[in-house]
C-alpha atoms as a PDB file:
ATOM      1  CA  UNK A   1      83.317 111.718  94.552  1.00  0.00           C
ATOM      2  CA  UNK A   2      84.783 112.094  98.035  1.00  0.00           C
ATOM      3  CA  UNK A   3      82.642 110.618 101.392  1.00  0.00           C
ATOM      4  CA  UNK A   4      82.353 112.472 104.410  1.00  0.00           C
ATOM      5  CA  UNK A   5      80.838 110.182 106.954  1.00  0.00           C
ATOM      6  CA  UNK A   6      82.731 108.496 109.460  1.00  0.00           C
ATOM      7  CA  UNK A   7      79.682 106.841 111.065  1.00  0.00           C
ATOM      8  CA  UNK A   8      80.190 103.584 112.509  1.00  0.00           C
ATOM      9  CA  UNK A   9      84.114 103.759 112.637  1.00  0.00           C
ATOM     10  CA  UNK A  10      85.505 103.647 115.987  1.00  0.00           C
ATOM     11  CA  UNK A  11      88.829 105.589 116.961  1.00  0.00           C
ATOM     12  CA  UNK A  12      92.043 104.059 117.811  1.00  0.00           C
ATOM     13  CA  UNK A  13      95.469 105.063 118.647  1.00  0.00           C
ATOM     14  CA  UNK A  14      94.975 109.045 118.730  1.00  0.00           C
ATOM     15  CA  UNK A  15      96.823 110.689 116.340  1.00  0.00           C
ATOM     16  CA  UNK A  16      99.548 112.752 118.382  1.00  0.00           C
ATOM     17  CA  UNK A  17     100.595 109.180 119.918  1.00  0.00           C
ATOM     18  CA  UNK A  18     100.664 108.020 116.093  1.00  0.00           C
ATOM     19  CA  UNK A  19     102.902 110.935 114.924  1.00  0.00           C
ATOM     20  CA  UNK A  20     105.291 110.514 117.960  1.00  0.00           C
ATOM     21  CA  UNK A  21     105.526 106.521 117.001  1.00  0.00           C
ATOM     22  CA  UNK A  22     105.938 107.316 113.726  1.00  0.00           C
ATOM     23  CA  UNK A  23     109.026 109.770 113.689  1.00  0.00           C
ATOM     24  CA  UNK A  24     110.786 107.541 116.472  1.00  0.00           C
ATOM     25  CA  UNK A  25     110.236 104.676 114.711  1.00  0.00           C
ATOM     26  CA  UNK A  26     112.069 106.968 111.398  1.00  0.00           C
ATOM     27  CA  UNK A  27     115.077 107.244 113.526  1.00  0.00           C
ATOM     28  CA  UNK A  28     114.991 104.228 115.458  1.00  0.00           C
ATOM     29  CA  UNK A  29     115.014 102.229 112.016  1.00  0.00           C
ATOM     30  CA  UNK A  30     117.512 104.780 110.613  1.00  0.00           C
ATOM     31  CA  UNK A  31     119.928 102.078 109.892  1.00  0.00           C
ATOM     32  CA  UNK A  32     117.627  99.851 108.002  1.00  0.00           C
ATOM     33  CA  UNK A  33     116.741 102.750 105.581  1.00  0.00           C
ATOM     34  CA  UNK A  34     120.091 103.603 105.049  1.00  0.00           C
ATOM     35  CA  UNK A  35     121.120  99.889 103.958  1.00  0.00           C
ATOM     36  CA  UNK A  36     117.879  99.398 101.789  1.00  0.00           C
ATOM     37  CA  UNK A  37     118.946 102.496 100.113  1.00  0.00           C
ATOM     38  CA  UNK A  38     122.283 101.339  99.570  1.00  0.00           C
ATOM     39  CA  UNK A  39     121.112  97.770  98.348  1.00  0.00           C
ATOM     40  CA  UNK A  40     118.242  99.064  95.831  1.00  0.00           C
ATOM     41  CA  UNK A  41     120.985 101.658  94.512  1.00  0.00           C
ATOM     42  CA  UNK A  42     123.574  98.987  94.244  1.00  0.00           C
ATOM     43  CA  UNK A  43     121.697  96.381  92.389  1.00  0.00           C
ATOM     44  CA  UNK A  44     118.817  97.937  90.462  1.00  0.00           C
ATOM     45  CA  UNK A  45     118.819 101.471  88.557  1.00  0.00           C
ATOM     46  CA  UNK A  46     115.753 104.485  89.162  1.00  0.00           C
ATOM     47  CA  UNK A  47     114.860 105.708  92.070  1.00  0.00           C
ATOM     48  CA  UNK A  48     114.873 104.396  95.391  1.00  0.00           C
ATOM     49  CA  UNK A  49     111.212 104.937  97.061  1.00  0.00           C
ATOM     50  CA  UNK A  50     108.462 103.591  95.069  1.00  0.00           C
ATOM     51  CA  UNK A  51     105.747 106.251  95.003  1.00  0.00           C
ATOM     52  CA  UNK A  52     102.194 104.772  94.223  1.00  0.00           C
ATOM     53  CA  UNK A  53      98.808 107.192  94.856  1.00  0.00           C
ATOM     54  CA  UNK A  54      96.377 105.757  97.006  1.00  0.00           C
ATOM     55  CA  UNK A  55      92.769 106.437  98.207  1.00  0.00           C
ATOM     56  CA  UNK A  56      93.009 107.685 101.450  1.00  0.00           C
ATOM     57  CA  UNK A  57      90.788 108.919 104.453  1.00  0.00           C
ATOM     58  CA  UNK A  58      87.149 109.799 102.551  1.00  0.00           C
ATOM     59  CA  UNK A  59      88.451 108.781  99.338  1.00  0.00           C
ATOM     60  CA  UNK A  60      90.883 111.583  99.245  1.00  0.00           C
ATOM     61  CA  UNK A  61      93.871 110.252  97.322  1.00  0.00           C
ATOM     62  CA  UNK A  62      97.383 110.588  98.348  1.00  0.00           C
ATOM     63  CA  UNK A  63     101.028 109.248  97.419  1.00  0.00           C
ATOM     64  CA  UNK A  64     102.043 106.244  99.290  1.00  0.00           C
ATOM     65  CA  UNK A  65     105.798 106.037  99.935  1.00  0.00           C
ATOM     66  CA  UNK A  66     107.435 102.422  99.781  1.00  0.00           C
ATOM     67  CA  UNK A  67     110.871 101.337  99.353  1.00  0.00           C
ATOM     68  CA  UNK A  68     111.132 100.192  95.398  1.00  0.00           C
ATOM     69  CA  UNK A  69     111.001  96.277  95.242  1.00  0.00           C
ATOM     70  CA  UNK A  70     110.232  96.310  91.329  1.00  0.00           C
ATOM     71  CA  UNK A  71     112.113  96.555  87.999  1.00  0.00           C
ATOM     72  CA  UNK A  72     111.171 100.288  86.669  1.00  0.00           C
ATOM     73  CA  UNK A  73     111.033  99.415  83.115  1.00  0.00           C
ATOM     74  CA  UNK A  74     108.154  96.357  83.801  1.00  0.00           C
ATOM     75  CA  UNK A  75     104.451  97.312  83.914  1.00  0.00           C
ATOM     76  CA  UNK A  76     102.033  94.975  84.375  1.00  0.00           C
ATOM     77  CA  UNK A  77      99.091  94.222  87.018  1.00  0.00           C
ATOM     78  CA  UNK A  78      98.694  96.275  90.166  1.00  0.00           C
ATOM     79  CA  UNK A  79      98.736  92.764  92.354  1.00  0.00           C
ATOM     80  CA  UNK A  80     101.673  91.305  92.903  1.00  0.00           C
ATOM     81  CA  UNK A  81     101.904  87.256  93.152  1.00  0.00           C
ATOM     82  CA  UNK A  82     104.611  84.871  94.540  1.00  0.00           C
ATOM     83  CA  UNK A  83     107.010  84.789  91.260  1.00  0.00           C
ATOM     84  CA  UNK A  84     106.656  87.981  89.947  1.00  0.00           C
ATOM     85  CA  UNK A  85     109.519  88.161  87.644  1.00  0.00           C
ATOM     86  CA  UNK A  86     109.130  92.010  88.050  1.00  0.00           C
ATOM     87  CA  UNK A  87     110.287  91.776  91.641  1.00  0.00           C
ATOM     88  CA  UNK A  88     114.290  92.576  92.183  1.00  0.00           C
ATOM     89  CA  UNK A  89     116.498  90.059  94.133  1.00  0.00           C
ATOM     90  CA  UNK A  90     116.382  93.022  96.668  1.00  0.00           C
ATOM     91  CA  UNK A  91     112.777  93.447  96.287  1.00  0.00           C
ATOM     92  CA  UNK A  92     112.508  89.812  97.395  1.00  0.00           C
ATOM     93  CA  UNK A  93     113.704  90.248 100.763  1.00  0.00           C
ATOM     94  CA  UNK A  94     112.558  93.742 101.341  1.00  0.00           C
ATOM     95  CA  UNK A  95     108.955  92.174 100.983  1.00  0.00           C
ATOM     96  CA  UNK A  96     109.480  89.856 102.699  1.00  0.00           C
ATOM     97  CA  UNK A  97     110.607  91.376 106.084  1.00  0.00           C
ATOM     98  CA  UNK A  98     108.455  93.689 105.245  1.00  0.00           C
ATOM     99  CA  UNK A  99     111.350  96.549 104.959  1.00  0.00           C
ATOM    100  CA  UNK A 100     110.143  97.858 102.074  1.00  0.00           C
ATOM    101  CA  UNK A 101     107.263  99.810 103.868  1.00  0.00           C
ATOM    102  CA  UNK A 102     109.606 101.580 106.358  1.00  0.00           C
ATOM    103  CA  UNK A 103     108.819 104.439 104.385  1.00  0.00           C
ATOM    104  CA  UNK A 104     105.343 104.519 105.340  1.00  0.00           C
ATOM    105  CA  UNK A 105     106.031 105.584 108.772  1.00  0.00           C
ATOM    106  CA  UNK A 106     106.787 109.015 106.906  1.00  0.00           C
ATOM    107  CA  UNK A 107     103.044 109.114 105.563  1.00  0.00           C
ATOM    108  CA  UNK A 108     101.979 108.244 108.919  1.00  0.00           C
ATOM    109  CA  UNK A 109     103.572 111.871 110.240  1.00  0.00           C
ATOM    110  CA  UNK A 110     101.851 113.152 107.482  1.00  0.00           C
ATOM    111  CA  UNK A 111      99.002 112.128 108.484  1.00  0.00           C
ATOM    112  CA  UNK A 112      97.981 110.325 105.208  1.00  0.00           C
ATOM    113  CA  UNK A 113      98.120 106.942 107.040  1.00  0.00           C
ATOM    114  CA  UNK A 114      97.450 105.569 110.327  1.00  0.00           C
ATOM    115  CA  UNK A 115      99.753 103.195 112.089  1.00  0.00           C
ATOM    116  CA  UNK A 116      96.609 100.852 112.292  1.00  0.00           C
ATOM    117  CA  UNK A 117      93.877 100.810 109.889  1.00  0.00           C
ATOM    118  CA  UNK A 118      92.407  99.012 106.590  1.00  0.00           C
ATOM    119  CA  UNK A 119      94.975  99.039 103.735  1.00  0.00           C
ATOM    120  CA  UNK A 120      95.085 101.569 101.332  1.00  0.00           C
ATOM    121  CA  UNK A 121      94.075 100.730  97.711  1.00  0.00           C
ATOM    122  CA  UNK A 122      94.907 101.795  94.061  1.00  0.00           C
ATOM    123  CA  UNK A 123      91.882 104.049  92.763  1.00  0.00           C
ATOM    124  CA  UNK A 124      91.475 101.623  89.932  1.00  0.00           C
ATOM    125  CA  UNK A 125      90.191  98.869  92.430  1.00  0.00           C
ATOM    126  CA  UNK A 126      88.495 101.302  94.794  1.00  0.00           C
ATOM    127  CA  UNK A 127      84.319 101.296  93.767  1.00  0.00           C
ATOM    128  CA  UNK A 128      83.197 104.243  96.206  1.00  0.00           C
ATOM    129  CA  UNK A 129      79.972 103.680  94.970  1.00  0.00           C
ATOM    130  CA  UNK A 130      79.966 100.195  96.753  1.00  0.00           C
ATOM    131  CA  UNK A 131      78.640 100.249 100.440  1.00  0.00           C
ATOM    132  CA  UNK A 132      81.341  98.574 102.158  1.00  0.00           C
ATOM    133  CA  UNK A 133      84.019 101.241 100.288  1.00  0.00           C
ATOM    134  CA  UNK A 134      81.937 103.689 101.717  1.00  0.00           C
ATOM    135  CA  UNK A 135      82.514 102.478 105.439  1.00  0.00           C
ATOM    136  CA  UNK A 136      86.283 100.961 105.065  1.00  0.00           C
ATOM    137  CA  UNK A 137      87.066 104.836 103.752  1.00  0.00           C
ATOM    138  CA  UNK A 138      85.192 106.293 106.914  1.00  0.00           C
ATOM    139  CA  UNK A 139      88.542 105.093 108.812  1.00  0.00           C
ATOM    140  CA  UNK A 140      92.131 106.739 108.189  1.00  0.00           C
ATOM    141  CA  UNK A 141      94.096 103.586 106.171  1.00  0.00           C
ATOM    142  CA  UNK A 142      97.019 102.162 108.000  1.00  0.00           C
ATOM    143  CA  UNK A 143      99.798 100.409 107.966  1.00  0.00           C
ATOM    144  CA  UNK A 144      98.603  97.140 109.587  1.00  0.00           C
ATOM    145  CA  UNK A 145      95.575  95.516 110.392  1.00  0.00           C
ATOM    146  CA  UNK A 146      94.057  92.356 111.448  1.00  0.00           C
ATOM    147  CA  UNK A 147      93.291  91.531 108.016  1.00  0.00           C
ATOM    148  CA  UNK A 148      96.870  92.022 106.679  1.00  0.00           C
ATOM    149  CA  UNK A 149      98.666  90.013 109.369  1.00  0.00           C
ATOM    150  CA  UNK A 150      96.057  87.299 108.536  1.00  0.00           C
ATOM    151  CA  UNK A 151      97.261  87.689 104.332  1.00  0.00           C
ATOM    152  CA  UNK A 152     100.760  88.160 105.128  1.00  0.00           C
ATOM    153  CA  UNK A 153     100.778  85.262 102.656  1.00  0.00           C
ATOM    154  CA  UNK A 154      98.767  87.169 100.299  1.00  0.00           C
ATOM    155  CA  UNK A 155     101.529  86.569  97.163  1.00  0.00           C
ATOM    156  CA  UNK A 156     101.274  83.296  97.672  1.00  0.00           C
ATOM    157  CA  UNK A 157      97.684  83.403  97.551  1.00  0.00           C
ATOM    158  CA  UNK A 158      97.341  85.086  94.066  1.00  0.00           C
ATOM    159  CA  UNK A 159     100.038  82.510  92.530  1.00  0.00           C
ATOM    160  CA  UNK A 160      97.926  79.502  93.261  1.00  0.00           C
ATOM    161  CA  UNK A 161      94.448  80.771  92.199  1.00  0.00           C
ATOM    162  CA  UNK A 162      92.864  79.332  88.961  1.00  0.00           C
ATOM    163  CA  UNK A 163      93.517  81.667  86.235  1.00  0.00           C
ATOM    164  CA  UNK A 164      94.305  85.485  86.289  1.00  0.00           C
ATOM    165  CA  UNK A 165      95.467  86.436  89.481  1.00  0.00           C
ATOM    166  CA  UNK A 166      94.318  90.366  89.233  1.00  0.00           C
ATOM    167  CA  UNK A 167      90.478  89.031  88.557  1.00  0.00           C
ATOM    168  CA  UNK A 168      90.735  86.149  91.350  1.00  0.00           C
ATOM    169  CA  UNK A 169      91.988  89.834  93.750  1.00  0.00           C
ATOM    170  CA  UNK A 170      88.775  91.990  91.937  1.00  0.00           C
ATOM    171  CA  UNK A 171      86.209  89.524  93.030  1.00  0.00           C
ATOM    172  CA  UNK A 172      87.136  87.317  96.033  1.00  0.00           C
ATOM    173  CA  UNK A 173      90.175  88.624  97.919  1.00  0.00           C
ATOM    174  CA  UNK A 174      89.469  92.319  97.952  1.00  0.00           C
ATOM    175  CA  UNK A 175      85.667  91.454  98.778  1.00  0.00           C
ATOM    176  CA  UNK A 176      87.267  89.352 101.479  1.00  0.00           C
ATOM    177  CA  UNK A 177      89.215  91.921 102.573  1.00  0.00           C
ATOM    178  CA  UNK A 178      86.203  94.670 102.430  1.00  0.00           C
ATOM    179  CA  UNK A 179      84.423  92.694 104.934  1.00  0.00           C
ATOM    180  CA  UNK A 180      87.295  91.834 107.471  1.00  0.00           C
ATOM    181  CA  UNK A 181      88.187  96.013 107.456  1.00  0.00           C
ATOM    182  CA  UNK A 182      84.690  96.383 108.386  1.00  0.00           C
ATOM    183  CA  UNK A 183      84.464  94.050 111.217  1.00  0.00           C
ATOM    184  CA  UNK A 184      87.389  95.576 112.835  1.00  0.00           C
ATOM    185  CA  UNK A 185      86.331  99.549 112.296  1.00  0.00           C
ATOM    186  CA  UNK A 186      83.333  98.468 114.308  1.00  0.00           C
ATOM    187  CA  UNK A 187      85.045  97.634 117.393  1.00  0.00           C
ATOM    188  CA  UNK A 188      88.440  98.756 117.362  1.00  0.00           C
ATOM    189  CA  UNK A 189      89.787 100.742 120.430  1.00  0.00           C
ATOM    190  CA  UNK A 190      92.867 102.088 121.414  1.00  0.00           C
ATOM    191  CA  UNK A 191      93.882  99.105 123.099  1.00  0.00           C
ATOM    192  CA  UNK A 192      93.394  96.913 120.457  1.00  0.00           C
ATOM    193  CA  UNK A 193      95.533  98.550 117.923  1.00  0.00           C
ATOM    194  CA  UNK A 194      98.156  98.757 120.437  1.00  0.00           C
ATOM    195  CA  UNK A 195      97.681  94.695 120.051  1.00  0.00           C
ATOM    196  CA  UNK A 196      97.418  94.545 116.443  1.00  0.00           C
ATOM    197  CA  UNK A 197     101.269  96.886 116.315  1.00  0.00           C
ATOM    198  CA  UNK A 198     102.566  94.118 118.530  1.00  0.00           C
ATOM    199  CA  UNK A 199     101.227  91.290 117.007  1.00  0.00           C
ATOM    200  CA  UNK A 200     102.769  92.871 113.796  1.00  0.00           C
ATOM    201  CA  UNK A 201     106.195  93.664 115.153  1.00  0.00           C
ATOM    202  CA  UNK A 202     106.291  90.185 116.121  1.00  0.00           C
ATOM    203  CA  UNK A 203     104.951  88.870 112.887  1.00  0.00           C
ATOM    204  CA  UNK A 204     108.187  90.015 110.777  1.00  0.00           C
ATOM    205  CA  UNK A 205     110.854  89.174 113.650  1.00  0.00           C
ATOM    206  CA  UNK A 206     109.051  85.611 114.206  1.00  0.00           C
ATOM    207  CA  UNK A 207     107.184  83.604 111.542  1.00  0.00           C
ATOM    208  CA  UNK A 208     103.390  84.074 112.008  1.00  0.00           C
ATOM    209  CA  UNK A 209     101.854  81.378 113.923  1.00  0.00           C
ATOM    210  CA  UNK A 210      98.541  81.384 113.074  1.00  0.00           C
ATOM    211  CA  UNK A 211      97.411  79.898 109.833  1.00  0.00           C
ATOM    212  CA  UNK A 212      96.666  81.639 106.697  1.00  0.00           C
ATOM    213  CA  UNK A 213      93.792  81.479 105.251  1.00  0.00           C
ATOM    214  CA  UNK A 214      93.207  79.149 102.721  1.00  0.00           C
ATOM    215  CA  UNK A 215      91.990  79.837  99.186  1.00  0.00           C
ATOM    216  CA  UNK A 216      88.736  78.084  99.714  1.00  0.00           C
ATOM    217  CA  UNK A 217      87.871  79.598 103.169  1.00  0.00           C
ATOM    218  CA  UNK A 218      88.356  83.269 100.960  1.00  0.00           C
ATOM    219  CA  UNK A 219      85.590  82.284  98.590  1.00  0.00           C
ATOM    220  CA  UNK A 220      83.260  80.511 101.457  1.00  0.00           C
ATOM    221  CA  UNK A 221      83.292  84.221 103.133  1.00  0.00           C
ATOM    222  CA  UNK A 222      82.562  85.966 100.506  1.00  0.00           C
ATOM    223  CA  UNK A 223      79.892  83.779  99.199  1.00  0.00           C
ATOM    224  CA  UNK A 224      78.008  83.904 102.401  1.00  0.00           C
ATOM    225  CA  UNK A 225      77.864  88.098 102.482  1.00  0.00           C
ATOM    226  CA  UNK A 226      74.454  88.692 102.410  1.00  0.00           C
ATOM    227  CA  UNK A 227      74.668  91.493  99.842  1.00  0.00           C
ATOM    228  CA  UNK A 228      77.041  88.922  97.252  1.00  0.00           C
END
């Protein structure tokens, strides 16, 4: 099943500007991608870029491009919480400064992602049956968001929920998160996503001042959607 109504999402950054941003910031940040590649090569065999597919713009699905943070020979759950003994010493500090998504500047000038827009998911947590799917899809995924610099703490998060971490993500966090995307399709502009890529460049040179949210404000939201 793939959607085809965009109703109720609002544009942002037009997408030439986004393409132009997105190959600067390539060779602006040519460095760092050189030394990540150097590091994951160095201390961790298989391939350097982590490729993942992704449910994109209408549900169309697409191959996400990260820098690899994991061990290649580990499967496990699709979330990822604080601990993770699949993570690489490398991965560890590529996630988080957040280097590790460099990459994803590449999908942008693609035009698979937007700079800013609701986070792409794995199509085995994507429902696009369920109403708020429906309108979070409407919008081209990005990079950043107001929800994600809110979870930047999201690892930590899933490590000190009660019980399985991938079931506390199914039905509280990604609900959570449904609801915060939609909020912010509604009355994004231009401007503000201008606001939301400054808030995030600041956000990984400066530790994030405002507070997380907690565990227990994550289930109060949810509880108190109407359609719960």
């Amino acid at each position: 099943m793939k959607l085809r109504n965009g109703k109720g999402v609002k544009s942002g950054i037009p997408r030439i500007v986004e393409m132009a941003l997105a190959l600067g910031g390539l060779v602006v940040s040519s460095p760092l991608l050189l030394l990540a590649t150097v590091l994951i090569q160095a201390t961790s065999p298989g391939a350097v870029l982590f490729r993942q597919q992704r449910v994109g713009h209408f549900g169309k699905p697409f191959e996400l491009l990260k820098f690899r943070s994991m061990r290649i020979e580990n499967a496990g759950a699709q979330v990822t919480a604080k601990g993770d003994t699949r993570v690489t010493r490398v991965g560890r500090l590529l996630r988080k400064s957040k280097l590790d998504e460099l990459p994803e500047l590449w999908n942008v000038a693609r035009g698979d992602l937007s700079l800013v827009g609701p986070r792409p998911e794995v199509p085995k947590y994507v429902n696009l049956e369920d109403p708020l799917w429906q309108r979070v899809l409407g919008a081209r995924p990005g990079i950043t968001d107001p929800v994600t610099l809110r979870l930047r703490n999201e690892e930590e998060l899933l490590a000190s929920c009660e019980g399985d971490p991938e079931i506390f993500y199914v039905n509280t966090l990604q609900p959570y998160k449904l609801l915060g995307y939609v909020q912010y399709i509604r009355t994004r502009t231009w401007r503000s996503d201008v606001n939301i890529l400054l808030k995030t460049v600041f956000a990984v040179i400066l530790a994030a001042k405002a507070p997380p949210p907690t565990v227990e404000e994550i289930v109060r939201v949810v509880r108190e959607y109407p359609e719960a």
